[in-house]
C-alpha atoms as a PDB file:
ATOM      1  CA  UNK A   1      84.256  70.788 128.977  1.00  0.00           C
ATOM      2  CA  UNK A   2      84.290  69.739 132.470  1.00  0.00           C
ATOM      3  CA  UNK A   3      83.102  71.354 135.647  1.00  0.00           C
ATOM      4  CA  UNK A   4      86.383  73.613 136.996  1.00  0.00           C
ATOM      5  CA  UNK A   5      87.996  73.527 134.132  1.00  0.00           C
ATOM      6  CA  UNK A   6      90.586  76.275 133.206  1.00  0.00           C
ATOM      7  CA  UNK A   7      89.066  78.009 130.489  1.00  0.00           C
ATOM      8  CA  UNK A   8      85.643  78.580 132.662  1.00  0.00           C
ATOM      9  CA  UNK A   9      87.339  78.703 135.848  1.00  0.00           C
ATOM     10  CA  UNK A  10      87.031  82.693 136.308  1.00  0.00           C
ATOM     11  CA  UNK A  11      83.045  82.407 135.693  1.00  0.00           C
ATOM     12  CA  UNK A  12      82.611  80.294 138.055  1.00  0.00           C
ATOM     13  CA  UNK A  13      80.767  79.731 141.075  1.00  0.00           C
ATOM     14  CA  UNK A  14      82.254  79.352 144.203  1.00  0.00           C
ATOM     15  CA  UNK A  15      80.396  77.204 147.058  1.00  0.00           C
ATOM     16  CA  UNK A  16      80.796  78.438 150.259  1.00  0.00           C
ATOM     17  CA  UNK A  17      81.422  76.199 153.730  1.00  0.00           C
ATOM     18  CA  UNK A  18      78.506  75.852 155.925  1.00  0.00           C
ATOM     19  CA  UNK A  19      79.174  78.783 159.604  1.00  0.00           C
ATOM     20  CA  UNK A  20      77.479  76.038 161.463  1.00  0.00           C
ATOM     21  CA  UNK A  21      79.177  73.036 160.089  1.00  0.00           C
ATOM     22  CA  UNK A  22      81.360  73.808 157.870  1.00  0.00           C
ATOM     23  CA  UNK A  23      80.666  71.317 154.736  1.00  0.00           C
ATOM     24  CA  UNK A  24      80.387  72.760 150.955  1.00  0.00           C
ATOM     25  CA  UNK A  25      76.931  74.105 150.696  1.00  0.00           C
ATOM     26  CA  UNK A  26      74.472  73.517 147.899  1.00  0.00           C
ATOM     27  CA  UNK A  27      73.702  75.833 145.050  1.00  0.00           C
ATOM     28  CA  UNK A  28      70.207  75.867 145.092  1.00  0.00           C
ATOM     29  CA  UNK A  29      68.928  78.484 142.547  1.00  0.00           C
ATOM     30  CA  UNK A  30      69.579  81.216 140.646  1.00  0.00           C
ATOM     31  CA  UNK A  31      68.127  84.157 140.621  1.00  0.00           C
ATOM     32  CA  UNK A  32      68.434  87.199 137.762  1.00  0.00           C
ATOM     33  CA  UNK A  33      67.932  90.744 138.948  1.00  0.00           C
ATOM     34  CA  UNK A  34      68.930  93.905 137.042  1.00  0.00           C
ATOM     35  CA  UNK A  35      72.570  94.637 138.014  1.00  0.00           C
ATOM     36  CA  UNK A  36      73.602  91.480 139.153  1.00  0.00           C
ATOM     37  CA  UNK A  37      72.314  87.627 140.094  1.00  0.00           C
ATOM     38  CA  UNK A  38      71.316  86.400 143.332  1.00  0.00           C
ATOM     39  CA  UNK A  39      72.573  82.130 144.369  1.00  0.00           C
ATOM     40  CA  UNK A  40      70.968  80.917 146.698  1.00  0.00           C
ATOM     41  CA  UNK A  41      73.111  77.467 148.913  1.00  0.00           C
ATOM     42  CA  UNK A  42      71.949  75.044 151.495  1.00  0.00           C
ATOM     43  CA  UNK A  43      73.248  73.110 153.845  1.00  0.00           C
ATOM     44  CA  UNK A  44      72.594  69.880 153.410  1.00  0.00           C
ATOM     45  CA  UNK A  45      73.463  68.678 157.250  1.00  0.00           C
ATOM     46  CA  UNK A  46      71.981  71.478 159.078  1.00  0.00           C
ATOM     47  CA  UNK A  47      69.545  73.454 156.935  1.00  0.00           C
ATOM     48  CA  UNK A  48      71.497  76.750 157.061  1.00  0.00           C
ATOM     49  CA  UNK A  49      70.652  79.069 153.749  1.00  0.00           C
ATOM     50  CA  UNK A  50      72.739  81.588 152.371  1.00  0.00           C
ATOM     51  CA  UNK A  51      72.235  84.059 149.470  1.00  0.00           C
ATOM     52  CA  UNK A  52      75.209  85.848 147.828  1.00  0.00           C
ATOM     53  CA  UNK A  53      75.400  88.132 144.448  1.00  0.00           C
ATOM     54  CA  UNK A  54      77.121  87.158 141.370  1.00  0.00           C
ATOM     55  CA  UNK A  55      77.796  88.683 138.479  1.00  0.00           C
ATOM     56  CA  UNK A  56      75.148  88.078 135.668  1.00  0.00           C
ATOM     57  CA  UNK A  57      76.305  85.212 133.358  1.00  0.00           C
ATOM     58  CA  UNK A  58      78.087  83.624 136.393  1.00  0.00           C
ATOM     59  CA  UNK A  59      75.479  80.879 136.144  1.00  0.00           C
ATOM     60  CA  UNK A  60      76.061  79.693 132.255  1.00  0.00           C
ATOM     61  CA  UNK A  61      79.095  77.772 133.072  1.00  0.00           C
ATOM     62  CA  UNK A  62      77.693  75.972 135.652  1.00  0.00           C
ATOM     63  CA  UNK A  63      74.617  75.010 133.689  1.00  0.00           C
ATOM     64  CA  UNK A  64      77.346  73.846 130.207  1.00  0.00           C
ATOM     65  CA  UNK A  65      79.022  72.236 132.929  1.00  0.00           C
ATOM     66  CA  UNK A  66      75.804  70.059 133.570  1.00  0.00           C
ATOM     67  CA  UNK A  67      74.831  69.163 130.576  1.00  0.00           C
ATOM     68  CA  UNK A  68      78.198  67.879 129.844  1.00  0.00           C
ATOM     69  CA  UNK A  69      78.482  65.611 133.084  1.00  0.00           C
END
């Protein structure tokens, strides 16, 4: 299955533009907490970090997506 395909589409992750600069940030990590997950993007021009919650199991498409790249 590829990356932004249909069937995974609503799961997920969406990578926000950069407020300083305005390119697509980088997920960086993921991180699990109790209710919900934490990502974590970077900018890669200008350094800028921003967190944002997502809902657990958000982050299991992504990584199928990966693996079938």
């Amino acid at each position: 299955m590829a990356f932004g395909s249909s069937t995974s589409k609503s799961r997920e992750i969406e990578k926000p533009k950069c407020a300083a600069c305005g390119i697509d940030m980088w997920l960086m990590r993921i991180e699990p907490r109790m209710d919900c997950d934490v990502a974590t993007f970077e900018c890669a021009r200008c350094d800028a970090v921003e967190t944002r919650e997502i809902a657990p199991g958000q982050n299991r498409s992504l990584e199928r997506s990966r693996s079938n790249a």
